[in-house]
Protein backbone atom coordinates (compact mmCIF):
# COMPACT_ATOMS: atom_id res chain seq x y z
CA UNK A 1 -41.72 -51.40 -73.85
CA UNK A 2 -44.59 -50.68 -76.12
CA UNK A 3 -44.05 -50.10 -79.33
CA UNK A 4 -46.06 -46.94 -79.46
CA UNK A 5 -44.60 -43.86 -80.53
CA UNK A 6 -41.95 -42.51 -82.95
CA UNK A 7 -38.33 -42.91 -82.59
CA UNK A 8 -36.00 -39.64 -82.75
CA UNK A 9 -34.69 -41.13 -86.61
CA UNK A 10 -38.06 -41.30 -88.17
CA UNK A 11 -38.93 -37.73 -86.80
CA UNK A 12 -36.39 -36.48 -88.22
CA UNK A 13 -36.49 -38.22 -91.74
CA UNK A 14 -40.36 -36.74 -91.74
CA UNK A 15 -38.47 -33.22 -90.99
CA UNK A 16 -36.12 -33.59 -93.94
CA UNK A 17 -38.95 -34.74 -96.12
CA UNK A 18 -40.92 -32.00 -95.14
CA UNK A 19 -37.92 -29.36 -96.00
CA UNK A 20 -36.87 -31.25 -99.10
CA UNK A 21 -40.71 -30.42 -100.52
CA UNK A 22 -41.26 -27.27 -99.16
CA UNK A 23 -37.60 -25.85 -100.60
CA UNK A 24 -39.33 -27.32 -104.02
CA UNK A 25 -42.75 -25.81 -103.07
CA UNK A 26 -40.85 -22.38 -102.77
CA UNK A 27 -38.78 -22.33 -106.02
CA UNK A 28 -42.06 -22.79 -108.10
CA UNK A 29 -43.85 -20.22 -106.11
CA UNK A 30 -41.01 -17.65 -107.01
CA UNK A 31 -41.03 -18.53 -110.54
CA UNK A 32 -45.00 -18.20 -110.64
CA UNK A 33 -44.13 -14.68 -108.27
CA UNK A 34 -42.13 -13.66 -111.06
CA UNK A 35 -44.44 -14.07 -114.06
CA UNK A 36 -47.70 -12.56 -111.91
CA UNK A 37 -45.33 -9.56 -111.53
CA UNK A 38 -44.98 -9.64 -115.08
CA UNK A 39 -48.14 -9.58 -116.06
CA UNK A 40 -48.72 -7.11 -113.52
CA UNK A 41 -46.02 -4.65 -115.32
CA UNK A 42 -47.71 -4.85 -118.41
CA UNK A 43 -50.73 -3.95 -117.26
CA UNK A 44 -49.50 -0.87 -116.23
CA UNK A 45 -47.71 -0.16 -119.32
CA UNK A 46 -51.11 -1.03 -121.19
CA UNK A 47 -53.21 1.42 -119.05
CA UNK A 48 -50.53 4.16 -119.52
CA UNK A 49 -50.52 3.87 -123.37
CA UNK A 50 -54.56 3.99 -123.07
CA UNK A 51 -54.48 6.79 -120.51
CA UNK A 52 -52.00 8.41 -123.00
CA UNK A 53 -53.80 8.32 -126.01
CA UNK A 54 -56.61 9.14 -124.17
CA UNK A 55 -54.98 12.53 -123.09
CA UNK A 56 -53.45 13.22 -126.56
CA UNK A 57 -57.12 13.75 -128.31
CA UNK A 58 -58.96 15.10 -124.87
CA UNK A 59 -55.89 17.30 -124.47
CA UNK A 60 -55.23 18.52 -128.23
CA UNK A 61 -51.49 18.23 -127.04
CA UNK A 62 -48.76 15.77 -128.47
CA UNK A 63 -47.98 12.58 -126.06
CA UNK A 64 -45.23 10.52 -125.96
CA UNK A 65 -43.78 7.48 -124.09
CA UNK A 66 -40.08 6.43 -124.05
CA UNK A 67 -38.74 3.46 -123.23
CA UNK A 68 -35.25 2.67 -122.24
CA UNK A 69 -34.08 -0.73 -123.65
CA UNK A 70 -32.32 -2.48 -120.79
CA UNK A 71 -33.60 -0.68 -117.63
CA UNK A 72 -36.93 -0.63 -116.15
CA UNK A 73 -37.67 2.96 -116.97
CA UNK A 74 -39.90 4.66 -119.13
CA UNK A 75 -41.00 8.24 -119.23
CA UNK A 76 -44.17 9.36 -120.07
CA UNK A 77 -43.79 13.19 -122.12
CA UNK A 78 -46.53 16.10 -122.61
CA UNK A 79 -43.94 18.63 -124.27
CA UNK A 80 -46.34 20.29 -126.30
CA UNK A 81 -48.98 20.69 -123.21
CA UNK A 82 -48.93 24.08 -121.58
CA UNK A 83 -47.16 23.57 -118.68
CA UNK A 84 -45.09 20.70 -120.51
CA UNK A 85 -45.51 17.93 -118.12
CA UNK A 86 -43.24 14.54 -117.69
CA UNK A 87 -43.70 11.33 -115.49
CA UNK A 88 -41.28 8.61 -115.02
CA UNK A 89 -42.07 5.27 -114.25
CA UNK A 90 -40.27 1.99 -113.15
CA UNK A 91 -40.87 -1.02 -113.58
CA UNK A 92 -39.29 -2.72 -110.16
CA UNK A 93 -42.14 -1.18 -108.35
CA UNK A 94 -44.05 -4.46 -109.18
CA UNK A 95 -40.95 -6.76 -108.50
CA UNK A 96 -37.24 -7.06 -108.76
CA UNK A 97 -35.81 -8.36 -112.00
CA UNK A 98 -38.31 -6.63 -114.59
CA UNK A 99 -36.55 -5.16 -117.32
CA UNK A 100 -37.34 -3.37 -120.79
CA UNK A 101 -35.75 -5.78 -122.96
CA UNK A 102 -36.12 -4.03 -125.91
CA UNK A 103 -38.59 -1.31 -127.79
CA UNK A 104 -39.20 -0.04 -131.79
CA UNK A 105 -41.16 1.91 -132.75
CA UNK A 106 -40.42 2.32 -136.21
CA UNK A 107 -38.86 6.31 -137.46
CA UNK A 108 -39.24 6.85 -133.59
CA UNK A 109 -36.83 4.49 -131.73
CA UNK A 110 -37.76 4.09 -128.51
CA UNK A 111 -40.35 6.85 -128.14
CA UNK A 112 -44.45 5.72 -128.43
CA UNK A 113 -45.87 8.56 -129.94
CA UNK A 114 -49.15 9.82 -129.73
CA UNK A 115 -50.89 12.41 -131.64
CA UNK A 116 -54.43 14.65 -131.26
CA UNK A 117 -56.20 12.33 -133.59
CA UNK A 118 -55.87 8.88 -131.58
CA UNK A 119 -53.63 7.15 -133.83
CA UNK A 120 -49.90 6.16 -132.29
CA UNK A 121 -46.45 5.13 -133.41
CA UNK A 122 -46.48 1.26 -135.01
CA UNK A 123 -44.21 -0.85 -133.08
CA UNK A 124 -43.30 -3.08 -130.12
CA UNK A 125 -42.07 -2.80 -126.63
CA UNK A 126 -41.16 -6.33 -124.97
CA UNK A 127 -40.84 -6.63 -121.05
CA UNK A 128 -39.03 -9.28 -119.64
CA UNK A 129 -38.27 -10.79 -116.07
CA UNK A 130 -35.02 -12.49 -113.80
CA UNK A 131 -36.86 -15.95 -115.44
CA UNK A 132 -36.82 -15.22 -118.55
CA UNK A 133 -40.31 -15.04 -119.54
CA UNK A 134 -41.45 -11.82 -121.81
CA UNK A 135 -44.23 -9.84 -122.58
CA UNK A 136 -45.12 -8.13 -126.03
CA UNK A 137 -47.14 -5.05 -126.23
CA UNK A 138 -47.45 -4.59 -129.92
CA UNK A 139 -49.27 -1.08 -131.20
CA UNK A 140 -51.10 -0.49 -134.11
CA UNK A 141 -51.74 3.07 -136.01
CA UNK A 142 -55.12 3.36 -135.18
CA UNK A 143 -54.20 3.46 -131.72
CA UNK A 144 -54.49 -0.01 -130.19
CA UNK A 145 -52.56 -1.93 -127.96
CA UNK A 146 -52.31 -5.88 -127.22
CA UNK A 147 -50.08 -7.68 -125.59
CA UNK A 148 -49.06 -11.37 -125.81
CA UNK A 149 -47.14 -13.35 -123.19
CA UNK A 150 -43.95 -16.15 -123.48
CA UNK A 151 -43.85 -17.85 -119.78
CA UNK A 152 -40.83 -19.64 -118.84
């Protein structure tokens, strides 16, 4: 016989190889799925403090955002627009396991409040995921919004 070929044991050691690295392969892609998702969430929740403040002063009506701390909800009020308008938003459209850890906003709890001037509620609303990783979106008075990230 020539010895030209594989034999059926180093096939399959190559297959187990091959799963062994790709089963590795996959659990960092899901952690690195989780954190884009993140990133992605907060984002959003940046744009809709912007978009809110922007509509408070173009609007000359009183915004607000609340947060619930421990679900990945948030509602986003016009009470004092004419009609009075409401818009709720979750998180888990951008992936499973994001959560509002926690948010303060001073006087105000867990309501982001905006007023016809620009200026908004001081505070911090922190987002986290299933890995543990969080996002800060810290306000200021004068109406601006920046958010820092902790990746796990």
């Amino acid at each position: 016989m020539s010895g030209k070929g594989f034999t059926l044991i180093e096939l399959m050691i190559v297959i187990g190889i091959i799963g062994i690295l790709s089963s590795i392969s996959m659990y960092g892609w899901l952690g690195y799925q989780n954190n884009v998702n993140l990133r992605t969430a907060a984002g959003e929740v940046m744009s809709d403090i912007a978009s809110s403040k922007q509509r408070a002063v173009s609007g000359s009506c009183a915004y607000s955002i609340q947060f619930t701390n421990g679900s990945p909800n948030y509602t986003i009020n016009a009470p004092t627009c004419i009609p009075p308008q409401a818009q709720a938003k979750d998180l888990t459209n951008f992936g499973s396991g994001l959560a509002i850890r926690s948010a303060n906003f001073g006087i105000f709890g867990q309501i982001l409040r905006f007023n016809q001037r620009g200026t908004i509620s001081v505070g911090k609303v922190i987002l986290t995921n299933s890995k543990g990783s969080t996002a800060t979106i810290t306000t200021t008075l004068t109406g601006r919004a920046n958010v820092s990230f902790t990746m796990q």
